[in-house]
C-alpha atoms as a PDB file:
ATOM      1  CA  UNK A   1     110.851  81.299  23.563  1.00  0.00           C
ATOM      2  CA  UNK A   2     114.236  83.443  23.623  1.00  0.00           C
ATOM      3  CA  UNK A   3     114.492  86.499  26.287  1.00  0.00           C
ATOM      4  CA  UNK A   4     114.530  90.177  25.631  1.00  0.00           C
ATOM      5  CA  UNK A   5     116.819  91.276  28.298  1.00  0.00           C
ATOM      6  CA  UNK A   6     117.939  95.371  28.643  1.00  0.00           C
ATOM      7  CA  UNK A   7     121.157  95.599  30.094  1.00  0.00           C
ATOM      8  CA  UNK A   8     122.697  99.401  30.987  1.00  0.00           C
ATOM      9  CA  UNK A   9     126.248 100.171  31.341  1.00  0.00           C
ATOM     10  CA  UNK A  10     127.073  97.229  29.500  1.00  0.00           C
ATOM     11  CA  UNK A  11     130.156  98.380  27.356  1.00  0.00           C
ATOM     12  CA  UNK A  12     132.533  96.783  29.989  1.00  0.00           C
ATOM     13  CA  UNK A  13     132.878  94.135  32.516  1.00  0.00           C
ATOM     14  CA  UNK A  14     129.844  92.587  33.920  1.00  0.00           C
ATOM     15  CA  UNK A  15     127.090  93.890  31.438  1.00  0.00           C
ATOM     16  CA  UNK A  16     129.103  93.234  28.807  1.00  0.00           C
ATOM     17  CA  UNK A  17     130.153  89.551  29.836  1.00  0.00           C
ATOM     18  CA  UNK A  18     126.380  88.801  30.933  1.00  0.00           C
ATOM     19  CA  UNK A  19     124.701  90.271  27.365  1.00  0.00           C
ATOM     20  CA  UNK A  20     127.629  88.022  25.522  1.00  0.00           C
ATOM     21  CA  UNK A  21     126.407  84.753  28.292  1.00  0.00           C
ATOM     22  CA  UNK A  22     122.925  85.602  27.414  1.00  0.00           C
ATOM     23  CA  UNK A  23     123.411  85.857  23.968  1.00  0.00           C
ATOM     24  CA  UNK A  24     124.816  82.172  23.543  1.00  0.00           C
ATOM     25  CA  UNK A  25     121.299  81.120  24.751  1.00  0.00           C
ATOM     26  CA  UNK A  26     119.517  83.145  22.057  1.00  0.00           C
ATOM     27  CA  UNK A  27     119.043  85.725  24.067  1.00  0.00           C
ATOM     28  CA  UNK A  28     117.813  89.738  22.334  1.00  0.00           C
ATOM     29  CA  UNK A  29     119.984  91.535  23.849  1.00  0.00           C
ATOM     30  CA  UNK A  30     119.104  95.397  24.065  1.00  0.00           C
ATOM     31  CA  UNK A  31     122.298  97.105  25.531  1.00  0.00           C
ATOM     32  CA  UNK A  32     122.986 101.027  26.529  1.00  0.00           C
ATOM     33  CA  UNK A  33     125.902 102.841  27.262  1.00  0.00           C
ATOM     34  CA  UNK A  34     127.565 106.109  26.245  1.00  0.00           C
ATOM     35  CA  UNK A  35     130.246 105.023  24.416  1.00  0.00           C
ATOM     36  CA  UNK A  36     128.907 104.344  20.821  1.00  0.00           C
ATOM     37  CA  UNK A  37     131.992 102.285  19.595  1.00  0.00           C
ATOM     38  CA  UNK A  38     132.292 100.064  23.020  1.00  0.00           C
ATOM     39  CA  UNK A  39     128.183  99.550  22.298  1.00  0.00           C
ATOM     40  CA  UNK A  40     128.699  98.710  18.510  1.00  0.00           C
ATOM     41  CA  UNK A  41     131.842  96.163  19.118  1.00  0.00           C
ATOM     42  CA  UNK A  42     129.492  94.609  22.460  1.00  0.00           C
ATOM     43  CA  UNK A  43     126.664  94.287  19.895  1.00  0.00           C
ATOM     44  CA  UNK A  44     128.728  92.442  17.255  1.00  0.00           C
ATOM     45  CA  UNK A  45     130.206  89.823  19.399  1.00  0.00           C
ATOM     46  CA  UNK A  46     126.289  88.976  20.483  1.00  0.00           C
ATOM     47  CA  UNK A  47     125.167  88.446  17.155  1.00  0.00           C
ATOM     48  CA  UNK A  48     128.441  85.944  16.633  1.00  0.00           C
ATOM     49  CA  UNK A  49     127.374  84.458  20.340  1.00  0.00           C
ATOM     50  CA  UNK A  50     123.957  83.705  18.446  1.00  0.00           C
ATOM     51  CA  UNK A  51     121.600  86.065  20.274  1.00  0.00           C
ATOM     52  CA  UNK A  52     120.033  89.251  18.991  1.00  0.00           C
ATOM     53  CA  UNK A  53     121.427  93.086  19.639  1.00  0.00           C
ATOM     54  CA  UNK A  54     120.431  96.177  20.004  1.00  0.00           C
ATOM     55  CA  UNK A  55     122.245  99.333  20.809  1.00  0.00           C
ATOM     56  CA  UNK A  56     121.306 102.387  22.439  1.00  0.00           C
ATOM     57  CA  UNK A  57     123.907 105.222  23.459  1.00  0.00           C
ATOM     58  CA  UNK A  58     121.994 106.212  26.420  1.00  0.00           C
ATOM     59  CA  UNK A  59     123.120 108.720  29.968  1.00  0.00           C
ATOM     60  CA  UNK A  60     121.276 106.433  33.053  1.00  0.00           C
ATOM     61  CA  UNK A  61     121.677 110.001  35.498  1.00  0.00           C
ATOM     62  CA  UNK A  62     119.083 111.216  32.685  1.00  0.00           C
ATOM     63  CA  UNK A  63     115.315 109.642  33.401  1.00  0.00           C
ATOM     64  CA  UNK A  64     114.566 110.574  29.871  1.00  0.00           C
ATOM     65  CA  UNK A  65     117.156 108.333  28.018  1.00  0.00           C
ATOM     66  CA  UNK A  66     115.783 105.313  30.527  1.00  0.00           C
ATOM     67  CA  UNK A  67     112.169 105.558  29.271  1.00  0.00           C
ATOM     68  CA  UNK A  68     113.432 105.681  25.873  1.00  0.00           C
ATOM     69  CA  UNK A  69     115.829 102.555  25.838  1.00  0.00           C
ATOM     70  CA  UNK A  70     112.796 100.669  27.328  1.00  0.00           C
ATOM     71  CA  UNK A  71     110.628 102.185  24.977  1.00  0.00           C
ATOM     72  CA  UNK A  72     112.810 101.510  21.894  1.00  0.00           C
ATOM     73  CA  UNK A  73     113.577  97.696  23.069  1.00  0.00           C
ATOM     74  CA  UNK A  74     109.925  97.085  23.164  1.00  0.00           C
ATOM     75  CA  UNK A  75     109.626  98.199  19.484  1.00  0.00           C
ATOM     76  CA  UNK A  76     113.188  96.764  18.291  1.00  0.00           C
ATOM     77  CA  UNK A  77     111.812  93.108  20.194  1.00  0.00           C
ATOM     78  CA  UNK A  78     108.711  93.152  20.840  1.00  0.00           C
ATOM     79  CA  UNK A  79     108.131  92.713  24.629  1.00  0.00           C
ATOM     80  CA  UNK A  80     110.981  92.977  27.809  1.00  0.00           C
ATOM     81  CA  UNK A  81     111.589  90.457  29.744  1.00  0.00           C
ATOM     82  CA  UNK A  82     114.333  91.511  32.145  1.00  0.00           C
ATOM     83  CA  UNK A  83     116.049  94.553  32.864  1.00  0.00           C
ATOM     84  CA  UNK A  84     119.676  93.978  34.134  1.00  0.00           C
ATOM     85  CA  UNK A  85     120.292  97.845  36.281  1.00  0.00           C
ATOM     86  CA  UNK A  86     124.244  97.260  35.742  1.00  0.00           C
ATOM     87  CA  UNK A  87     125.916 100.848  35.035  1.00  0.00           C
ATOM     88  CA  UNK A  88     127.759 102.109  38.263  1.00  0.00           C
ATOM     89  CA  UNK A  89     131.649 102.655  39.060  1.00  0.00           C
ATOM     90  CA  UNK A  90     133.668 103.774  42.278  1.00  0.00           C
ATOM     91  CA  UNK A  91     135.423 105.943  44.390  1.00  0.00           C
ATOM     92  CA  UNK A  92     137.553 105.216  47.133  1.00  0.00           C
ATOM     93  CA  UNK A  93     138.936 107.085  49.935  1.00  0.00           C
ATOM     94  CA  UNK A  94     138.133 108.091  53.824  1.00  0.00           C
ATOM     95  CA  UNK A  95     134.679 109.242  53.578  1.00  0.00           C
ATOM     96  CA  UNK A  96     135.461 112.560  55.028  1.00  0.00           C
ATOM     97  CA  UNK A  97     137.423 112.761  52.386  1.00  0.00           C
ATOM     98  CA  UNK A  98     135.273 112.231  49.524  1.00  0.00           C
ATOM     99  CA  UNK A  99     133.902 115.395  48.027  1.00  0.00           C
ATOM    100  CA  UNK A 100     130.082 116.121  48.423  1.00  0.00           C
ATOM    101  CA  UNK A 101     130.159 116.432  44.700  1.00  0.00           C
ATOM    102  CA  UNK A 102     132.132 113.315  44.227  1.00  0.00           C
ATOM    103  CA  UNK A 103     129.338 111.665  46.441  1.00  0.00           C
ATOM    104  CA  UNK A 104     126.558 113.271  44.457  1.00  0.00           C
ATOM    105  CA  UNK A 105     127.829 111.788  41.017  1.00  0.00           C
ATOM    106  CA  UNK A 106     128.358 108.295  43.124  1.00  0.00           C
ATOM    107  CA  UNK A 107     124.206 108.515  43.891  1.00  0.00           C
ATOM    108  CA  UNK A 108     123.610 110.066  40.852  1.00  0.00           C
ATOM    109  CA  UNK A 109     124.733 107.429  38.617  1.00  0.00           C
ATOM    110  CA  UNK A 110     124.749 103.898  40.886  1.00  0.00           C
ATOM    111  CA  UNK A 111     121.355 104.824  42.540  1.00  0.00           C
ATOM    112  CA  UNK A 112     119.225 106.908  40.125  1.00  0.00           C
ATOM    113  CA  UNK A 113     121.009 105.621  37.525  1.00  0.00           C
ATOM    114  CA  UNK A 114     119.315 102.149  38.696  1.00  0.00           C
ATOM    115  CA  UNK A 115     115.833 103.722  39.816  1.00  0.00           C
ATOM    116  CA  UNK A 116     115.171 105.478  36.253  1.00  0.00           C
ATOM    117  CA  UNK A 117     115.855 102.385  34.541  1.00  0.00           C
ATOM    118  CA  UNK A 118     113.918 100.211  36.934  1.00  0.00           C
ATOM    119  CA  UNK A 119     111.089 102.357  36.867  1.00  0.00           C
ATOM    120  CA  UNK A 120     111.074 102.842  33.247  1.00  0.00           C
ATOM    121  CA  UNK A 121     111.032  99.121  32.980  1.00  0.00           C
ATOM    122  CA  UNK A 122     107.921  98.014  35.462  1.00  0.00           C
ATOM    123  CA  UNK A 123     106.075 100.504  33.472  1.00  0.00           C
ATOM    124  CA  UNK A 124     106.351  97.721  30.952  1.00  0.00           C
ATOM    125  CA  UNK A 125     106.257  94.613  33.440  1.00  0.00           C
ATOM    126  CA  UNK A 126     102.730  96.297  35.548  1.00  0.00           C
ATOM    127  CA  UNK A 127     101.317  95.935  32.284  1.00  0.00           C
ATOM    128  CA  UNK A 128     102.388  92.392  31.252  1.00  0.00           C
ATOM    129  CA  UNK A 129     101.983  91.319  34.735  1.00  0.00           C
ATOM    130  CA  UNK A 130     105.078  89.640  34.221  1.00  0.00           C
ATOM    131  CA  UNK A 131     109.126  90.717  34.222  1.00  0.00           C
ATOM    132  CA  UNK A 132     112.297  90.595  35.810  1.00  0.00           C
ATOM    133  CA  UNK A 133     114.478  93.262  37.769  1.00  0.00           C
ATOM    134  CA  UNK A 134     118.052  92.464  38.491  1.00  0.00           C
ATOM    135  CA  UNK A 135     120.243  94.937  40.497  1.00  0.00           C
ATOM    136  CA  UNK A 136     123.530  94.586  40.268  1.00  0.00           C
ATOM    137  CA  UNK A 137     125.072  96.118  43.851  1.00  0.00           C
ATOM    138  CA  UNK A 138     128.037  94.796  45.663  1.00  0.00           C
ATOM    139  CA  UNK A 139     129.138  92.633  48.366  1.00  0.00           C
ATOM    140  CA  UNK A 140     130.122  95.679  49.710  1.00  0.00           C
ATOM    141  CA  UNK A 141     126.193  96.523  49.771  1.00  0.00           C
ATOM    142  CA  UNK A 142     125.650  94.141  52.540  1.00  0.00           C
ATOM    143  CA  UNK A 143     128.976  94.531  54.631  1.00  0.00           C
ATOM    144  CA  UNK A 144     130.851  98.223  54.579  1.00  0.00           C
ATOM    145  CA  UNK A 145     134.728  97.843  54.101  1.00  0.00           C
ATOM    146  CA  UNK A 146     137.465 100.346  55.068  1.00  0.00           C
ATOM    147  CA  UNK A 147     137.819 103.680  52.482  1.00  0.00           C
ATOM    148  CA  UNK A 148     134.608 102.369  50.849  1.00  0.00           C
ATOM    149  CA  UNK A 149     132.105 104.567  52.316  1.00  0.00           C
ATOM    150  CA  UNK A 150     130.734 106.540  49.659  1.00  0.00           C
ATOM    151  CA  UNK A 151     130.408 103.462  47.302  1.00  0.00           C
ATOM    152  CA  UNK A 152     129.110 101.406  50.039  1.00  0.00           C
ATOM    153  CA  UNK A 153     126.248 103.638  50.736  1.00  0.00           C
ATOM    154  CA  UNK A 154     124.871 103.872  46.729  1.00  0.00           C
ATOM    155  CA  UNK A 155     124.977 100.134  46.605  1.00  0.00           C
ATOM    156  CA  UNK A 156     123.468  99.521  50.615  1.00  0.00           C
ATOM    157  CA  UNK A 157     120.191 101.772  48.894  1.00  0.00           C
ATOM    158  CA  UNK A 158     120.078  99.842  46.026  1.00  0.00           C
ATOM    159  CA  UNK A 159     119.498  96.928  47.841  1.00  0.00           C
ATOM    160  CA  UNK A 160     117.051  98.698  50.231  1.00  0.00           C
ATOM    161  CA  UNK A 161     115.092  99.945  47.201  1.00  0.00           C
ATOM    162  CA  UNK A 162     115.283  95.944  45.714  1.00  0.00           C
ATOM    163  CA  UNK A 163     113.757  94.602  49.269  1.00  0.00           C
ATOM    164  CA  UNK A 164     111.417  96.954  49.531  1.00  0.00           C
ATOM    165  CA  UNK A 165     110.042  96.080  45.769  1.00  0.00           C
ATOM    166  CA  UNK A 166     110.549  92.606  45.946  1.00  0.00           C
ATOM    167  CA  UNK A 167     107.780  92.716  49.130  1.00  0.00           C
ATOM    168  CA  UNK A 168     105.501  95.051  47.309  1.00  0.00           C
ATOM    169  CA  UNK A 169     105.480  92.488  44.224  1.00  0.00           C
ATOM    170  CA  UNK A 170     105.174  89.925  46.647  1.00  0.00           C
ATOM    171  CA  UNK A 171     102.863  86.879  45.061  1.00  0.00           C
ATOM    172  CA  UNK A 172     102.948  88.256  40.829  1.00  0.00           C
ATOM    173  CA  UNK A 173     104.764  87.025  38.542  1.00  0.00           C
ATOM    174  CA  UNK A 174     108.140  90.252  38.445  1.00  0.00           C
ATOM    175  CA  UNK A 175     110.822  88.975  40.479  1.00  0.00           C
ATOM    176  CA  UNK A 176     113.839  91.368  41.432  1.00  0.00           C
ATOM    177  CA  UNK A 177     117.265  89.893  42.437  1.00  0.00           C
ATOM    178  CA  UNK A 178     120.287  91.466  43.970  1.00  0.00           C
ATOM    179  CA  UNK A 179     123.352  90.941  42.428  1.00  0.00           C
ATOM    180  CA  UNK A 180     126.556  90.824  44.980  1.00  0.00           C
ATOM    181  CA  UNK A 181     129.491  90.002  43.536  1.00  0.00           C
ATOM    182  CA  UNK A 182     132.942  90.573  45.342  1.00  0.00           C
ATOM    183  CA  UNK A 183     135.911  91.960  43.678  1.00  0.00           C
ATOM    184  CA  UNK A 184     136.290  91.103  39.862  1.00  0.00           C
ATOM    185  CA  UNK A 185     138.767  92.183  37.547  1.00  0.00           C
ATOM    186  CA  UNK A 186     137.279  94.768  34.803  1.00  0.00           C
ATOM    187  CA  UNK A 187     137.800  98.583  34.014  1.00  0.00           C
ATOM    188  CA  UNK A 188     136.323  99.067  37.201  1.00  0.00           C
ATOM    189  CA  UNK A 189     139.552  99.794  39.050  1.00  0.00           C
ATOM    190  CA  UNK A 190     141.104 101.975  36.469  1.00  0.00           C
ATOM    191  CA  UNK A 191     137.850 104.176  36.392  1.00  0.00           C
ATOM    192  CA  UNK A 192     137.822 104.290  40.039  1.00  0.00           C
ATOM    193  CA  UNK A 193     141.913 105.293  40.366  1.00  0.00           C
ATOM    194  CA  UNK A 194     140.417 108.378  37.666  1.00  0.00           C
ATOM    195  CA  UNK A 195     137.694 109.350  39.736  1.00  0.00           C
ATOM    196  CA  UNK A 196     139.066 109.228  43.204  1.00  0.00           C
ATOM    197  CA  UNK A 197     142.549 110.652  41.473  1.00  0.00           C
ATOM    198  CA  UNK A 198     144.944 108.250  42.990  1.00  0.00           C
ATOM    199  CA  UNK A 199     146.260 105.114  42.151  1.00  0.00           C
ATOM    200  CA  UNK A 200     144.251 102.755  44.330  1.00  0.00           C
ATOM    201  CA  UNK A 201     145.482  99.590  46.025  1.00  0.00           C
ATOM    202  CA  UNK A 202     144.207  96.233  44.950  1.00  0.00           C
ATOM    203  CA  UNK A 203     141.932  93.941  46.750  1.00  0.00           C
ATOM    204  CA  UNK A 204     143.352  91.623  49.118  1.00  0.00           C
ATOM    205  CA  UNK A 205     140.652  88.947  49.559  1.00  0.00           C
ATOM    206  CA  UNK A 206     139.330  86.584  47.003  1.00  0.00           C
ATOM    207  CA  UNK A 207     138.330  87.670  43.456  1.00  0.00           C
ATOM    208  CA  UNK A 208     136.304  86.418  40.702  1.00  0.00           C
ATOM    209  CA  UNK A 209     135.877  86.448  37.048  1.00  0.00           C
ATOM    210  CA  UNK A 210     133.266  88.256  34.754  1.00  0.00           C
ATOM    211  CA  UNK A 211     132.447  84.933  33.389  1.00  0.00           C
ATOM    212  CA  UNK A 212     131.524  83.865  36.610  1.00  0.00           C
ATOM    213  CA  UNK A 213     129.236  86.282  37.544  1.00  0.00           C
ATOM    214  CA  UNK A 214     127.718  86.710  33.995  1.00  0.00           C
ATOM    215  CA  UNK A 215     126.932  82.276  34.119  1.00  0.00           C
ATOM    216  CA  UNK A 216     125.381  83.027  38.007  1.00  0.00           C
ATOM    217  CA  UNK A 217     122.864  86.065  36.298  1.00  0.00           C
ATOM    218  CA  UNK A 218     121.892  83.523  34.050  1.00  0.00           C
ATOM    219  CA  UNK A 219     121.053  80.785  36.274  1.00  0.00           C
ATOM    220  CA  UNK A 220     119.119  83.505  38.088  1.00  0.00           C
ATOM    221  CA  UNK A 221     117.028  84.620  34.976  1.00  0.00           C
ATOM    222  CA  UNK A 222     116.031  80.630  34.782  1.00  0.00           C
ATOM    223  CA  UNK A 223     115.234  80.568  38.043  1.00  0.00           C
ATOM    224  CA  UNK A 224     114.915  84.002  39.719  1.00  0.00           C
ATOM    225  CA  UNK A 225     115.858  84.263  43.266  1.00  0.00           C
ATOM    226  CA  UNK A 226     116.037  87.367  45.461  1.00  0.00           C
ATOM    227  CA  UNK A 227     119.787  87.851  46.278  1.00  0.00           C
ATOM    228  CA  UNK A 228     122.354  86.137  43.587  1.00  0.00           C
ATOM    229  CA  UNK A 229     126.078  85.585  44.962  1.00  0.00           C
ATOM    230  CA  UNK A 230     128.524  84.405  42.490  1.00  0.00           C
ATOM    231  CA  UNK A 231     130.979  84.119  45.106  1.00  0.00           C
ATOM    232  CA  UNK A 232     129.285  81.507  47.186  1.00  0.00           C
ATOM    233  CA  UNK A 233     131.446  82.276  50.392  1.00  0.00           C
ATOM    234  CA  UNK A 234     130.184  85.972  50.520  1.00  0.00           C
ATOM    235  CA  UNK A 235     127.202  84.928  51.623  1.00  0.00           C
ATOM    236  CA  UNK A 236     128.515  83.655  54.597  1.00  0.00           C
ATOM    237  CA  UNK A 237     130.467  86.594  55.395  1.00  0.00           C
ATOM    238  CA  UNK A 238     126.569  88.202  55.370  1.00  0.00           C
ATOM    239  CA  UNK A 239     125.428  86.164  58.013  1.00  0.00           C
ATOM    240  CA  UNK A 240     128.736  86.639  60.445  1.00  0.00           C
ATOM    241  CA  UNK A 241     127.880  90.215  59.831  1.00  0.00           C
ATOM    242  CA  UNK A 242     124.530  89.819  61.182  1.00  0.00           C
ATOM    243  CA  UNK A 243     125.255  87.980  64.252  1.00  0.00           C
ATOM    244  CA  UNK A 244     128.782  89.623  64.697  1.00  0.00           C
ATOM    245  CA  UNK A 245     129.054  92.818  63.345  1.00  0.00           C
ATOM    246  CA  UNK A 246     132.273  93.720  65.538  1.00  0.00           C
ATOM    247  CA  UNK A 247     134.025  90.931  64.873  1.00  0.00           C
ATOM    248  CA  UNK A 248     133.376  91.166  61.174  1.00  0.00           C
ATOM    249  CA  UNK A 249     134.905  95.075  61.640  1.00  0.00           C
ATOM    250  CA  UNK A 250     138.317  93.116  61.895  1.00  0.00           C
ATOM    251  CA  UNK A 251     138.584  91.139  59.282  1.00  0.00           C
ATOM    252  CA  UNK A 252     137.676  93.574  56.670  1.00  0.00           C
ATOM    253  CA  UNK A 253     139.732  95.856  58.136  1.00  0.00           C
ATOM    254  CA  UNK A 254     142.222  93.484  56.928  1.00  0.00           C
ATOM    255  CA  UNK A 255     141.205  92.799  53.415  1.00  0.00           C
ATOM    256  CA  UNK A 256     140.190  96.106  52.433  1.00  0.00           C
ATOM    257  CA  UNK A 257     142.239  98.678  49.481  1.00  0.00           C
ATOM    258  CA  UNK A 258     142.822 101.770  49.700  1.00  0.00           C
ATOM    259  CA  UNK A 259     143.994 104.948  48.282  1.00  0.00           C
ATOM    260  CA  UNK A 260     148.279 104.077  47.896  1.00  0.00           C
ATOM    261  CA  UNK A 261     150.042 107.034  50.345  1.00  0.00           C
ATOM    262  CA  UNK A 262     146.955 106.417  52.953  1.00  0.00           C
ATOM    263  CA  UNK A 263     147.749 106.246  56.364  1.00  0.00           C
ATOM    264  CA  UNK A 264     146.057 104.628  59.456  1.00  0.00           C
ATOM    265  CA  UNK A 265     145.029 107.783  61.641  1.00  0.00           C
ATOM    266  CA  UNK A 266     144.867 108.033  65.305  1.00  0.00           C
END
C-alpha cells in the first residue's frame, strides 16, 4: 500500500526534492506552502513522478492552517501516514547582533512552525495508533557554528522536542526521526542573505545535494530510525562534540560563513 505523506514548506529545496523522491514510489503527496504557484508547479511534477498531490497554501506560524492541512489530507487521502515538519529558513550574524524580533520570527516559524504541524498530525496518529514524525533540523542542531546562533538555537529545540517524543512514544507503533543534513545548495542562502540583509558568505566545509537528502528521508520512512544523517561524516563530528567539545570549537571556527564585511572582534 502507497504512503500519504504531508510535507510543509515544500515549495523549495528539501520538501520539494523529498515529495518529488516520494512520489516516484507512489507516494500521495499532500504538500503546503504559501506560495500558490511554487505549490501548483511542485504538485505537477509529482503526478508526472507517478505519485499523488495535493496542495494546500498554508502559514505554519498559524496553528489553525496546521490542523486544517492535516485535516484536509485525511479527506483528500484517506488516512496520514507521515508528516515531514520541513518549512524553516535562516539568519546569520553575531547573536548579539540579531534582532529580538528577527529571533522571534526564527522560533516562530522553525519551532512552532514544526510543533503546530506535529501536533496537528499525532492527533491523527494517537488515533490510528500508528504514524510517522520527521523533523527536519540541522547539523547545526547538534553542534553550534560561528554567526549561527539564532538558527542554531530553533533547530537545537527541535531536536529536544523530537527526543523528548520519541521516549514518550517509546514501544507504539509512531516513530519520529531527526533530520540533520549539513549545508545543501537550495534558496536557502538567498532567503537567508534577505533576512539577515547582507550578502552572506558561503559554507566552507562539505556540502550535499537535495537529492541526497530527499533518497536518505526515504530510506528512513522504510525503515524509521531516530536521527537520519545524509551526510554520513556529520555524525561523527556529533560524537567528537560529545567527548571534545573544545576541540570541536576550533574546527568550526574554521568552516563556518558569515555575514561578508564581518570582522573577528577582540
Amino acid at each position: 500500500m502507497s504512503r500519504v505523506i504531508a510535507i510543509t514548506g515544500a515549495s523549495a529545496g528539501i520538501g520539494r526534492a523529498t515529495a518529488i523522491r516520494l512520489a516516484r514510489d507512489g507516494a500521495s503527496v499532500a504538500i503546503c506552502a504559501r506560495r500558490r504557484d511554487r505549490l501548483d508547479a511542485v504538485g505537477a511534477e509529482i503526478e508526472r513522478a507517478g505519485g499523488r498531490a495535493f496542495s494546500f497554501v498554508a502559514d505554519v506560524t498559524q496553528e489553525v492552517d496546521m490542523d486544517v492541512f492535516v485535516r484536509r489530507t485525511v479527506e483528500e487521502f484517506g488516512r496520514l501516514d507521515v508528516m515531514m515538519c520541513n518549512a524553516g529558513f535562516g539568519i546569520y550574524g553575531a547573536i548579539d547582533e540579531i534582532a529580538p524580533d528577527q529571533m522571534k520570527k526564527l522560533m516562530d516559524i522553525n519551532y512552532f512552525g514544526t510543533y503546530y504541524a506535529a501536533r496537528a498530525a499525532l492527533r491523527v496518529f494517537r488515533r490510528e495508533q500508528r504514524g510517522h514524525i520527521i523533523i527536519v533540523s540541522s547539523i547545526a542542531g547538534k553542534r553550534g557554528v560561528p554567526y549561527m546562533g539564532a538558527y542554531s538555537a530553533t533547530k537545537f529545540a527541535q531536536i529536544g522536542m523530537a527526543e523528548c517524543l520519541r521516549a514518550e512514544l517509546y514501544g507504539s507503533d509512531i516513530h519520529v526521526s531527526v533530520l540533520c543534513p549539513i549545508s545543501t545548495p537550495t534558496e536557502f542562502t538567498e532567503v537567508m542573505a534577505r533576512e539577515t540583509g547582507s550578502e552572506v558568505t558561503g559554507a566552507l566545509g562539505p556540502t550535499q545535494s537535495v537529492d541526497d537528502v530527499a533518497e536518505a528521508v526515504a530510506r528512513a520512512i522504510a525503515h524509521p530510525v531516530p536521527e537520519i544523517y545524509p551526510y554520513f561524516k556529520s555524525r561523527g563530528l556529533v560524537l567528537l562534540n560529545a567527548i571534545a567539545p573544545g576541540f570541536v570549537d576550533g574546527i568550526v571556527q574554521k568552516f563556518g560563513r558569515r555575514p561578508r564585511g564581518a570582522t573577528d572582534r577582540d
